[in-house]
C-alpha atoms as a PDB file:
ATOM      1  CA  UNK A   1     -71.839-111.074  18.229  1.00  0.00           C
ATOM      2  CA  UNK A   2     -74.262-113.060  20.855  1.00  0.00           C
ATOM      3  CA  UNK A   3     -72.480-116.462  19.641  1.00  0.00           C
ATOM      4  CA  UNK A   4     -69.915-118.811  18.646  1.00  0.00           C
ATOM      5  CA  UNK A   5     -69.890-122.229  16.812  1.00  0.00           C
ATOM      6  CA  UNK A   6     -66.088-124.308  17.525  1.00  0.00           C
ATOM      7  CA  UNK A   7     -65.501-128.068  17.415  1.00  0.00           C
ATOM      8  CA  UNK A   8     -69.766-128.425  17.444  1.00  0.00           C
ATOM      9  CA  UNK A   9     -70.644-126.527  20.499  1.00  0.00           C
ATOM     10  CA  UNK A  10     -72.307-123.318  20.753  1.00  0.00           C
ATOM     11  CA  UNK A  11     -70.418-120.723  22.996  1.00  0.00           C
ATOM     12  CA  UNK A  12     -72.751-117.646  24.028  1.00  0.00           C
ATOM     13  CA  UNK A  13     -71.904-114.130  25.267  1.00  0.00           C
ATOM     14  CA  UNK A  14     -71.358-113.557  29.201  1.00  0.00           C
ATOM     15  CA  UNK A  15     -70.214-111.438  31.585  1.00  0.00           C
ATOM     16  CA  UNK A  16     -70.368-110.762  34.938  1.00  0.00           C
ATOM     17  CA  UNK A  17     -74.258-110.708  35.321  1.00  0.00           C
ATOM     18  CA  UNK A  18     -74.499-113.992  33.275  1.00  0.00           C
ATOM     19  CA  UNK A  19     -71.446-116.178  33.880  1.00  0.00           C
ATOM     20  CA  UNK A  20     -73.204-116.889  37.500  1.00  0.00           C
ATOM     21  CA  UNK A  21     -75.297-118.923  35.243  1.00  0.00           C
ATOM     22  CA  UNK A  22     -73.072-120.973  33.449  1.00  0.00           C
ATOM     23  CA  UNK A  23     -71.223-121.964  36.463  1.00  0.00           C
ATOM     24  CA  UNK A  24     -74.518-123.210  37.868  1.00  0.00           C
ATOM     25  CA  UNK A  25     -74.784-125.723  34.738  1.00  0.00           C
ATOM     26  CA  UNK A  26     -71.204-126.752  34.914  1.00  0.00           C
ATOM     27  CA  UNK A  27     -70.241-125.078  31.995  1.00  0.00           C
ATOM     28  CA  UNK A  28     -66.955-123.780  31.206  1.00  0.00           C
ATOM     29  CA  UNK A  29     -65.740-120.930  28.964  1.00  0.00           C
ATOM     30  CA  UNK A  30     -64.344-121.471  25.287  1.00  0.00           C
ATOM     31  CA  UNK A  31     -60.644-122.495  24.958  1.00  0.00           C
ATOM     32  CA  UNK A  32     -58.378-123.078  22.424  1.00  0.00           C
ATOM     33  CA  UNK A  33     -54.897-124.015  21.907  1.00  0.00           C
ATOM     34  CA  UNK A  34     -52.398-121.784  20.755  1.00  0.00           C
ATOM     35  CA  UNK A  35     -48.575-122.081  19.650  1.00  0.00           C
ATOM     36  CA  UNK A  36     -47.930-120.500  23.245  1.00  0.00           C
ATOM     37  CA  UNK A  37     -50.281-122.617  25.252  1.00  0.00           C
ATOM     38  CA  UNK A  38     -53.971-122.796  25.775  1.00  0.00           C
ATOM     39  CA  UNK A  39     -56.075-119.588  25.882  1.00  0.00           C
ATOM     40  CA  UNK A  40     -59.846-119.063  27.494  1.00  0.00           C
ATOM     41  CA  UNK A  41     -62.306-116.553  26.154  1.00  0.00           C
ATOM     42  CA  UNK A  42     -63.798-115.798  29.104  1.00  0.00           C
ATOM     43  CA  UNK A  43     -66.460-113.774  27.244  1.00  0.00           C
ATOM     44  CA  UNK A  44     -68.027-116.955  25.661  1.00  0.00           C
ATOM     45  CA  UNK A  45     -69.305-119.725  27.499  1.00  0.00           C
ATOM     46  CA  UNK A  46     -70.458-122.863  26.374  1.00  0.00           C
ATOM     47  CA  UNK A  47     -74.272-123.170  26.287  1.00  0.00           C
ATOM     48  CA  UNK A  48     -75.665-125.956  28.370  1.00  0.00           C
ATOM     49  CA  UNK A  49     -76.863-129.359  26.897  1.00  0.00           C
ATOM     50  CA  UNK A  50     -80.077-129.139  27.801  1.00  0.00           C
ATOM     51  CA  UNK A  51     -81.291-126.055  26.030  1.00  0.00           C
ATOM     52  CA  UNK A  52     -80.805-127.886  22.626  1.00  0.00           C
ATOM     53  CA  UNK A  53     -84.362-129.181  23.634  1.00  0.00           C
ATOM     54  CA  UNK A  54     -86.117-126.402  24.706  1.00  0.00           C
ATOM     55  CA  UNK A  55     -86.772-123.475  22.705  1.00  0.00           C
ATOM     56  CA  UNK A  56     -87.925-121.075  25.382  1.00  0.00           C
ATOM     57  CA  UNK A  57     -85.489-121.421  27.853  1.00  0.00           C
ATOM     58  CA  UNK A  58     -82.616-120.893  24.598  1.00  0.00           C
ATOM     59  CA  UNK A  59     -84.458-117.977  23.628  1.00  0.00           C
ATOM     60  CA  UNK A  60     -83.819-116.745  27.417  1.00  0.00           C
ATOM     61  CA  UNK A  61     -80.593-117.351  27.254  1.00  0.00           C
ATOM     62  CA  UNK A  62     -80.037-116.239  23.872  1.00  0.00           C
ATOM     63  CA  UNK A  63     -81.798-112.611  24.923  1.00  0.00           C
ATOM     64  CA  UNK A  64     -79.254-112.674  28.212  1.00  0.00           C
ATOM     65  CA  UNK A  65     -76.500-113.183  25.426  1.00  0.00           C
ATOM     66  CA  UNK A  66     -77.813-110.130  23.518  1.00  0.00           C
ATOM     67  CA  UNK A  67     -77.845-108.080  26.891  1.00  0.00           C
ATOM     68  CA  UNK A  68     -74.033-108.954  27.351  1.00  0.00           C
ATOM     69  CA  UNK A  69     -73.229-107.956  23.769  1.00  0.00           C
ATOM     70  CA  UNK A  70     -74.588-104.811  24.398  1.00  0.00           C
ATOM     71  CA  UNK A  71     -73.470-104.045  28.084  1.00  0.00           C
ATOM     72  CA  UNK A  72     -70.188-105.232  26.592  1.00  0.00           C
ATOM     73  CA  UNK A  73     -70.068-102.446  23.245  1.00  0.00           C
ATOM     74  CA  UNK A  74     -70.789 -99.568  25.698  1.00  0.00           C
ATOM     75  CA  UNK A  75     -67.666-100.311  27.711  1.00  0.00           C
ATOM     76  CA  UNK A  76     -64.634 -98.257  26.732  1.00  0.00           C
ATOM     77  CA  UNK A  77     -61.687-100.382  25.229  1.00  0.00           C
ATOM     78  CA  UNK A  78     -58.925-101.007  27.388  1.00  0.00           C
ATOM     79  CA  UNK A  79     -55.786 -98.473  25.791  1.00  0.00           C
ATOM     80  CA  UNK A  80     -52.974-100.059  23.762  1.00  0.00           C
ATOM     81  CA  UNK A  81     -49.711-100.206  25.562  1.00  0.00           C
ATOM     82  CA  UNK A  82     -48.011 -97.154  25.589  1.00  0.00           C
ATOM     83  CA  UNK A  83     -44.430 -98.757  23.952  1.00  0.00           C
ATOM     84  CA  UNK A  84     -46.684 -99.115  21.261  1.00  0.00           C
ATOM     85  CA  UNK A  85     -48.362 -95.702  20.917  1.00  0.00           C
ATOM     86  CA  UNK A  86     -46.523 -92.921  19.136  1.00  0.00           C
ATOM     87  CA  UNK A  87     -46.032 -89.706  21.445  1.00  0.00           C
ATOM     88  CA  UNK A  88     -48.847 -86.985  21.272  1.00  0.00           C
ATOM     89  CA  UNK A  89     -47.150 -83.383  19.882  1.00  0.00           C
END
């Protein structure tokens, strides 16, 4: 997933070779409101304004989105607590 639609803004993939970016345009990640308080996504920023108007630079940034989604699936998953985990035999 290189994207996400919420409340009418589009949210793309980061991380930390591509956040750099977003802070230069001011942009913040996605948030949302839970029963327990507000939680940020940091792994989806919202994409700026000004690529709604041109195409190239969105495709850039849409390929840089792609290259996080994919840096992102090769990373191992962080391991489930072990309270959680049933003892190995």
């Amino acid at each position: 997933m290189i994207a996400l639609v919420a409340r009418g803004e589009i949210y793309l993939k980061a991380d930390a070779e591509t956040i750099p970016s977003f802070e230069q345009e001011g942009r913040a990640p996605f948030r949302y409101a839970t029963k327990n308080g507000e939680h940020v996504l940091t792994s989806y920023w919202r994409m700026p304004d000004r690529l709604y108007d041109d195409p190239d630079q969105l495709a850039r940034w849409a390929r840089n989105a792609l290259a996080a989604a994919l840096r992102a699936k090769g990373k191992p998953k962080k391991a489930k607590s072990t309270a959680t985990r049933k003892p190995k035999r």
